[in-house]
PDB file of N, CA and C in Angstrom:
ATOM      1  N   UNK A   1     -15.960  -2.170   8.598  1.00  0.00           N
ATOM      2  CA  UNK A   1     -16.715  -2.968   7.659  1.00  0.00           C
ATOM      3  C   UNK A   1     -16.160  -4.389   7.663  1.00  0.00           C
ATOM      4  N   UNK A   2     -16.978  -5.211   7.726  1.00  0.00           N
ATOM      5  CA  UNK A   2     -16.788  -6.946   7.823  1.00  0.00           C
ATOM      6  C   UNK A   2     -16.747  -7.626   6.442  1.00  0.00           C
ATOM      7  N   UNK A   3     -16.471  -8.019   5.798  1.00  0.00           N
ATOM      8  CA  UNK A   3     -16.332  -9.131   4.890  1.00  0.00           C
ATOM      9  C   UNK A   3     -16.443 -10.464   5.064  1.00  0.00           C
ATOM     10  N   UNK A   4     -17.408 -11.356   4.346  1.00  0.00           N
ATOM     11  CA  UNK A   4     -16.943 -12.588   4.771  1.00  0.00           C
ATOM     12  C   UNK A   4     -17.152 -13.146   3.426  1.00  0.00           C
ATOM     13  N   UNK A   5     -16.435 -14.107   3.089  1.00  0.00           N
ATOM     14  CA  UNK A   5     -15.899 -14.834   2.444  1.00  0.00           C
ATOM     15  C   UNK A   5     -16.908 -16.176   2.234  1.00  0.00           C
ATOM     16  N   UNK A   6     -17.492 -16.175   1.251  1.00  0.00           N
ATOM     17  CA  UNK A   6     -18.783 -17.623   1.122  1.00  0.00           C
ATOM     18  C   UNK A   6     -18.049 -18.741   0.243  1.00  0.00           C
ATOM     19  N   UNK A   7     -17.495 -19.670   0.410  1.00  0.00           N
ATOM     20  CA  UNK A   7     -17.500 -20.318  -0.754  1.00  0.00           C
ATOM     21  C   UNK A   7     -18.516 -21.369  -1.372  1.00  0.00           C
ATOM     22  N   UNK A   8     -18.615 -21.567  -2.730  1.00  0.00           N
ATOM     23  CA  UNK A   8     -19.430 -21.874  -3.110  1.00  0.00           C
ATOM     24  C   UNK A   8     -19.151 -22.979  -3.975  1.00  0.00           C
ATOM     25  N   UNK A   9     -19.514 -24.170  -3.277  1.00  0.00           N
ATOM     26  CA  UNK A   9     -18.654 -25.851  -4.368  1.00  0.00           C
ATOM     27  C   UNK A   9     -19.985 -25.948  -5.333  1.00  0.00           C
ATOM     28  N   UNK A  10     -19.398 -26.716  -6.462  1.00  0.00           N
ATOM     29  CA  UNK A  10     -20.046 -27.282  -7.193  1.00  0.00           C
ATOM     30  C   UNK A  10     -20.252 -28.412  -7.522  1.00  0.00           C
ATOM     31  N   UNK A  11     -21.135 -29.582  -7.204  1.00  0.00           N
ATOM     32  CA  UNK A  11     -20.946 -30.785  -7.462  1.00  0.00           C
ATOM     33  C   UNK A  11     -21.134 -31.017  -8.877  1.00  0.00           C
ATOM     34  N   UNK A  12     -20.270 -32.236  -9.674  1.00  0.00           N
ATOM     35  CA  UNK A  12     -20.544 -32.792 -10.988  1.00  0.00           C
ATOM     36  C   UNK A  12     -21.708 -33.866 -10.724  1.00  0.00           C
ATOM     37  N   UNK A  13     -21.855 -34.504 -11.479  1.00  0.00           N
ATOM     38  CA  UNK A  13     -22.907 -35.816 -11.478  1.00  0.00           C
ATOM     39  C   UNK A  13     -22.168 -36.691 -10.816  1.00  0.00           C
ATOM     40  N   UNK A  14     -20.652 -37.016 -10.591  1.00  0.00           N
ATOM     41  CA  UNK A  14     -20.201 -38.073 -10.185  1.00  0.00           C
ATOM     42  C   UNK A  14     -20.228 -37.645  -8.818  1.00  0.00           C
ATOM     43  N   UNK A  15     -20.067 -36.846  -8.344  1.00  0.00           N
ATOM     44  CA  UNK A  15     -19.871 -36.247  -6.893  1.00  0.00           C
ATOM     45  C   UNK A  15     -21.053 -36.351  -6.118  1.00  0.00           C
ATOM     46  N   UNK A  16     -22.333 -36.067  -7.095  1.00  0.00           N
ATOM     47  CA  UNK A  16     -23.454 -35.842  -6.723  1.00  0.00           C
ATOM     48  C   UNK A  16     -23.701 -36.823  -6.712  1.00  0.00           C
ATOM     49  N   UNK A  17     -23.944 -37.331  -7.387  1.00  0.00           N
ATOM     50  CA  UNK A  17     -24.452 -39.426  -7.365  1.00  0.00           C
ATOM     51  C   UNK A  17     -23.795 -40.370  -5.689  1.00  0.00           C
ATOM     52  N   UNK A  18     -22.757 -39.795  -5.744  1.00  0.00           N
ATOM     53  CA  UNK A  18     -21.571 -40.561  -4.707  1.00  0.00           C
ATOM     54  C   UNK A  18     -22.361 -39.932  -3.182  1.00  0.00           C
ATOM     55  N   UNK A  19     -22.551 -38.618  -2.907  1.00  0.00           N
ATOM     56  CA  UNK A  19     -23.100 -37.813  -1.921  1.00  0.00           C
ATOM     57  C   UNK A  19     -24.296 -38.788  -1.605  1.00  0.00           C
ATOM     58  N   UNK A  20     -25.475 -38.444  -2.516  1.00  0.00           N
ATOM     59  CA  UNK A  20     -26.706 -38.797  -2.386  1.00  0.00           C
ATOM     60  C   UNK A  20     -26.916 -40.116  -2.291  1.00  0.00           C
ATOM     61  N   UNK A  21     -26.233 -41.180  -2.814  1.00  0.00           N
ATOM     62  CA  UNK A  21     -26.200 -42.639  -2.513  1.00  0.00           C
ATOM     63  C   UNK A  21     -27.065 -43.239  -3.430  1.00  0.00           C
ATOM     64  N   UNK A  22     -27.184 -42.154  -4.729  1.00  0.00           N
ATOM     65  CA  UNK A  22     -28.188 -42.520  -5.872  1.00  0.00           C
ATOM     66  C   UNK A  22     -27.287 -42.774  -7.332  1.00  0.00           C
ATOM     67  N   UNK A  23     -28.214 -43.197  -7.963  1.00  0.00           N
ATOM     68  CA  UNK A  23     -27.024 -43.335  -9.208  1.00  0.00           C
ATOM     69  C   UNK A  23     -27.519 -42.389 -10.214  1.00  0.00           C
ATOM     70  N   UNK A  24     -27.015 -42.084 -11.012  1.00  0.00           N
ATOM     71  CA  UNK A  24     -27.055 -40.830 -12.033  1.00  0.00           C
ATOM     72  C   UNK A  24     -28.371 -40.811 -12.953  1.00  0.00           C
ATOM     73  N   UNK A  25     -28.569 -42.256 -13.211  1.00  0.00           N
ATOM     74  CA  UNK A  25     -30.070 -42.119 -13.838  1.00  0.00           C
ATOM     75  C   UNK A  25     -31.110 -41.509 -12.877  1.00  0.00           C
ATOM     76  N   UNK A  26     -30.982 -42.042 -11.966  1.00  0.00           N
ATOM     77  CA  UNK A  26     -32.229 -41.467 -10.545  1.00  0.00           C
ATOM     78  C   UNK A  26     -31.612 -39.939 -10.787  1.00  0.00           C
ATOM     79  N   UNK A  27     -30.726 -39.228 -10.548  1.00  0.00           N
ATOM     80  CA  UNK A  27     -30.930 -38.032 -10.528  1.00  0.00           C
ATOM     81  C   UNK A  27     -30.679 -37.510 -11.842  1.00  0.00           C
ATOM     82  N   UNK A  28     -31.085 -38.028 -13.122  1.00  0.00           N
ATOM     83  CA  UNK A  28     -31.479 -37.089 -14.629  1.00  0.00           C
ATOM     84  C   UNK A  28     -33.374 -37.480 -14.877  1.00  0.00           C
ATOM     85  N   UNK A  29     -33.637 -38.727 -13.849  1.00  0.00           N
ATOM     86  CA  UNK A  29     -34.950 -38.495 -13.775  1.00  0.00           C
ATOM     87  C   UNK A  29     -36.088 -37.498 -12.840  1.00  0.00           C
ATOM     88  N   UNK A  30     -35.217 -37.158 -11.780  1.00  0.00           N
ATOM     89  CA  UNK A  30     -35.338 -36.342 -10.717  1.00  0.00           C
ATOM     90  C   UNK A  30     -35.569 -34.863 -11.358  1.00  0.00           C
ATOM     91  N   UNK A  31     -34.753 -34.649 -12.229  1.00  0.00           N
ATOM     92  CA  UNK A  31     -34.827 -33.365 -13.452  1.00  0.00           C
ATOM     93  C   UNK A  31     -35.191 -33.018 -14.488  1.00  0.00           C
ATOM     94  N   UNK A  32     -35.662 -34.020 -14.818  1.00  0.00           N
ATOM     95  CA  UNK A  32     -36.764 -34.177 -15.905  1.00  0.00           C
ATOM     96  C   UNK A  32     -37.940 -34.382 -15.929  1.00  0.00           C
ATOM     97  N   UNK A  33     -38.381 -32.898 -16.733  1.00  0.00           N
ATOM     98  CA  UNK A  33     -40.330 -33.083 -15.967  1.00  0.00           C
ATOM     99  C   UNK A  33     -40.822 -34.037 -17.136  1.00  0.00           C
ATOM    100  N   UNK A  34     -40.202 -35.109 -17.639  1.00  0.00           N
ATOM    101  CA  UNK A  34     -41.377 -35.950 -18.664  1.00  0.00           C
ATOM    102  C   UNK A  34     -40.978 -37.190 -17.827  1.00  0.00           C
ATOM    103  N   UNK A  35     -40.403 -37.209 -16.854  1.00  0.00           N
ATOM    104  CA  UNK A  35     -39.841 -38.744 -16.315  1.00  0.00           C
ATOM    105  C   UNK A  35     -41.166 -38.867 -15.101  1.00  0.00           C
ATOM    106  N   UNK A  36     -41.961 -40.004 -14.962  1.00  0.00           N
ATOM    107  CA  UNK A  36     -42.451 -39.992 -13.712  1.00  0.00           C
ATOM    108  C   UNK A  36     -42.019 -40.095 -12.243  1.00  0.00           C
ATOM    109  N   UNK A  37     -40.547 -39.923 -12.493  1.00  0.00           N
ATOM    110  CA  UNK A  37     -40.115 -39.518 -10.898  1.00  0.00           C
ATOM    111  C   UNK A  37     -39.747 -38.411 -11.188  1.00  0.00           C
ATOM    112  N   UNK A  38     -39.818 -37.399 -11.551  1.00  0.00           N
ATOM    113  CA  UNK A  38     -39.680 -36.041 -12.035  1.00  0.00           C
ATOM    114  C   UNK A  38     -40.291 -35.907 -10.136  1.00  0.00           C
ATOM    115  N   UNK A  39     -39.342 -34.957  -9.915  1.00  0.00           N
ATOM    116  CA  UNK A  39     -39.428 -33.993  -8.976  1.00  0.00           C
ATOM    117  C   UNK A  39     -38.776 -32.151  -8.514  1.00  0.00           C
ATOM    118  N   UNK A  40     -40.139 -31.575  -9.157  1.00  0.00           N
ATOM    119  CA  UNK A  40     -39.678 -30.319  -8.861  1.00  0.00           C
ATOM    120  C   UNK A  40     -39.232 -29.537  -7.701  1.00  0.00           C
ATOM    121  N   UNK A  41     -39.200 -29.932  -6.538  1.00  0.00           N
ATOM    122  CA  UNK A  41     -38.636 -29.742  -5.713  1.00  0.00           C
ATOM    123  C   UNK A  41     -37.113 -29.894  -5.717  1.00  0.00           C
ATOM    124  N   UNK A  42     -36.558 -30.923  -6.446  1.00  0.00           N
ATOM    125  CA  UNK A  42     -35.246 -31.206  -6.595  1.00  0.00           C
ATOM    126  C   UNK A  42     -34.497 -29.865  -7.493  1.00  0.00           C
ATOM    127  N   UNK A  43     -33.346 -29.623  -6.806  1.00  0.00           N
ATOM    128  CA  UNK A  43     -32.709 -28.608  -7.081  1.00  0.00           C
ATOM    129  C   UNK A  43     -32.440 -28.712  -8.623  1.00  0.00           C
ATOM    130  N   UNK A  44     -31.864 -27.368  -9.752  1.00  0.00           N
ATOM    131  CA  UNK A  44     -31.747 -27.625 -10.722  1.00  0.00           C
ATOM    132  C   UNK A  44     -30.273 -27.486 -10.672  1.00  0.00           C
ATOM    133  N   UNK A  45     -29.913 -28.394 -11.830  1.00  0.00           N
ATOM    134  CA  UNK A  45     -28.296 -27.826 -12.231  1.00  0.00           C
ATOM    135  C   UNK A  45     -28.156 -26.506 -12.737  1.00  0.00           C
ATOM    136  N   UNK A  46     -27.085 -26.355 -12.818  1.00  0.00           N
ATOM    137  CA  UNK A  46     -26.900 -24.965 -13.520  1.00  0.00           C
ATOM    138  C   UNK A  46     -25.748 -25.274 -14.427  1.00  0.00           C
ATOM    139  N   UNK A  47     -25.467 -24.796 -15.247  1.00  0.00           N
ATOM    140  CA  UNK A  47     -24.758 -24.792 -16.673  1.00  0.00           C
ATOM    141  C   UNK A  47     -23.330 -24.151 -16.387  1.00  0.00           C
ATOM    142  N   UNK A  48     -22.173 -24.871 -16.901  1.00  0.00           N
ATOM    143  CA  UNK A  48     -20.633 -24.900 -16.834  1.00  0.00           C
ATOM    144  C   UNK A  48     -20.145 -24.292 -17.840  1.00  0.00           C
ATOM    145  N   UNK A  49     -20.928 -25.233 -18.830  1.00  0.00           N
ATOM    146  CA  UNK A  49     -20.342 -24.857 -20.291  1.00  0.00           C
ATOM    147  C   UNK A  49     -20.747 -25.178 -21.292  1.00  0.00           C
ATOM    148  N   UNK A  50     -20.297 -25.596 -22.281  1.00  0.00           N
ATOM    149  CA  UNK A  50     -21.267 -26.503 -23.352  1.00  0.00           C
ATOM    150  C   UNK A  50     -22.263 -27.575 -23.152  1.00  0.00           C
ATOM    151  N   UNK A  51     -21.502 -28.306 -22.773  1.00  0.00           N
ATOM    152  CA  UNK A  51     -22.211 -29.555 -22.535  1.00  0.00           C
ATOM    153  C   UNK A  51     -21.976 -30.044 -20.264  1.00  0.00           C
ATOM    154  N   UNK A  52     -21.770 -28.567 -19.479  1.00  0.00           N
ATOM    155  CA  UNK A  52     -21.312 -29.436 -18.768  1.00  0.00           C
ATOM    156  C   UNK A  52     -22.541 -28.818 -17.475  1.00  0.00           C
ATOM    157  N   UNK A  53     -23.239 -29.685 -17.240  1.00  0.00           N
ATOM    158  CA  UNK A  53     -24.004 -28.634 -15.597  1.00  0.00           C
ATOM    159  C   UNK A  53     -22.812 -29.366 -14.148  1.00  0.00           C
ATOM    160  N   UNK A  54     -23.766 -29.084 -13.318  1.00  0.00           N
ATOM    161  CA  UNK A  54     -23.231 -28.949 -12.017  1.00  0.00           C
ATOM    162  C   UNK A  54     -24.383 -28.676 -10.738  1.00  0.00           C
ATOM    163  N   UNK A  55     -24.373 -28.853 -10.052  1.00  0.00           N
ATOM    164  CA  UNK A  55     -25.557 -28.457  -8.769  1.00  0.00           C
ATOM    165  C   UNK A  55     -24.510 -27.872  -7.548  1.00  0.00           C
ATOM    166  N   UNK A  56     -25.417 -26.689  -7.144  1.00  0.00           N
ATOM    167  CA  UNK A  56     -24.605 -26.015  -5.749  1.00  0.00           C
ATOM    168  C   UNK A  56     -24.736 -26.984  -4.750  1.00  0.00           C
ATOM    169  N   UNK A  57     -24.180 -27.454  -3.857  1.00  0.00           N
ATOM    170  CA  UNK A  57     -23.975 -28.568  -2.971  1.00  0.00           C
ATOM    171  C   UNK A  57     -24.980 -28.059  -1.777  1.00  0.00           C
ATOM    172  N   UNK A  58     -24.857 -26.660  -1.442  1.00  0.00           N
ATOM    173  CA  UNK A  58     -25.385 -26.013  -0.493  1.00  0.00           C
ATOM    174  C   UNK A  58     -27.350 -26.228  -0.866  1.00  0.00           C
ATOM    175  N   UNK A  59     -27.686 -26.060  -2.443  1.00  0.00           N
ATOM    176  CA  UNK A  59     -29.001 -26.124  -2.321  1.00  0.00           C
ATOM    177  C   UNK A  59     -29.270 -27.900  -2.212  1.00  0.00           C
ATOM    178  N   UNK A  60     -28.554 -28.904  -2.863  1.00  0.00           N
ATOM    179  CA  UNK A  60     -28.161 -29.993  -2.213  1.00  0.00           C
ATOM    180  C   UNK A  60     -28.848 -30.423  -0.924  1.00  0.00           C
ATOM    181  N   UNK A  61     -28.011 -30.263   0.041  1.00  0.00           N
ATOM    182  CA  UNK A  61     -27.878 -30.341   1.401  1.00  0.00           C
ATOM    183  C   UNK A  61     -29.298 -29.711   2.196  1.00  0.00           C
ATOM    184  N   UNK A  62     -29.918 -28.357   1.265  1.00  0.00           N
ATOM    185  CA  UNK A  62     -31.217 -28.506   2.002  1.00  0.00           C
ATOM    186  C   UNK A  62     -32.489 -29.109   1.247  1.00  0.00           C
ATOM    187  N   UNK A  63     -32.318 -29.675   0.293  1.00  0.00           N
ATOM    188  CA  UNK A  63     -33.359 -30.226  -0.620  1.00  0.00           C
ATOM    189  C   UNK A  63     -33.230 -31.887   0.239  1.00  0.00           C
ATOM    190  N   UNK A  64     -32.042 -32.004   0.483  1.00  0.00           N
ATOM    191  CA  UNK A  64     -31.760 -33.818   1.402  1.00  0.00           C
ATOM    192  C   UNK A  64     -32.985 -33.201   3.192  1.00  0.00           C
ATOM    193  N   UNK A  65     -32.098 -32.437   3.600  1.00  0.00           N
ATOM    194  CA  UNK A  65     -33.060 -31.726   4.712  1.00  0.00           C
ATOM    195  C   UNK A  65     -34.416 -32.173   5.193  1.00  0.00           C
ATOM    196  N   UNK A  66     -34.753 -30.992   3.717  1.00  0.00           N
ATOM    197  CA  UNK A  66     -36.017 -30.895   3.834  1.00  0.00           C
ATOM    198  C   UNK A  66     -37.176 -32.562   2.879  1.00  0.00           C
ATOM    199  N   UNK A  67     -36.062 -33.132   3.075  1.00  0.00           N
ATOM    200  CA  UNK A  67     -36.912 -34.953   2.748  1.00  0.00           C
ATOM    201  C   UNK A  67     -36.994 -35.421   3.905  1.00  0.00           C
ATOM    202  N   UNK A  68     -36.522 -35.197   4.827  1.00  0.00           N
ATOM    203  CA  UNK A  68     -36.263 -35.650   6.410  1.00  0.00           C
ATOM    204  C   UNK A  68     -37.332 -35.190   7.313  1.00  0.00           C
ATOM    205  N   UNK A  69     -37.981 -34.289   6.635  1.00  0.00           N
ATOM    206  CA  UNK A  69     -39.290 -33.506   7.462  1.00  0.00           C
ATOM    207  C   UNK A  69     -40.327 -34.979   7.177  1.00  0.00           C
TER     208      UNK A  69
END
């Protein structure tokens, strides 16, 4: 039997902003369906803690991808 080992990063907003070459307002409008750059295609965060989200880097990386088509 094989095992393999996935790891799985989490970007913050600062990480994510820095990656994407966008600044943090562009991506809380990107996630917000009342903003007119609202885009549902754009990956969602997912929740840390109280007040904290995060985005998987991996859905990231194919949401950038698949803009390249």
């Amino acid at each position: 039997m094989t095992t393999t080992k996935q790891t799985v990063t989490i970007l913050r907003i600062r990480q994510l902003s820095k990656k994407l070459g966008m600044s943090r307002s562009w991506i809380y409008e990107k996630i917000n369906p009342d903003s007119p750059r609202y885009d549902p295609s754009f990956p969602k965060p997912i929740k840390l803690g109280a007040s904290a989200i995060g985005w998987i880097e991996h859905d990231i990386d194919q949401w950038v991808m698949s803009q390249l088509v």
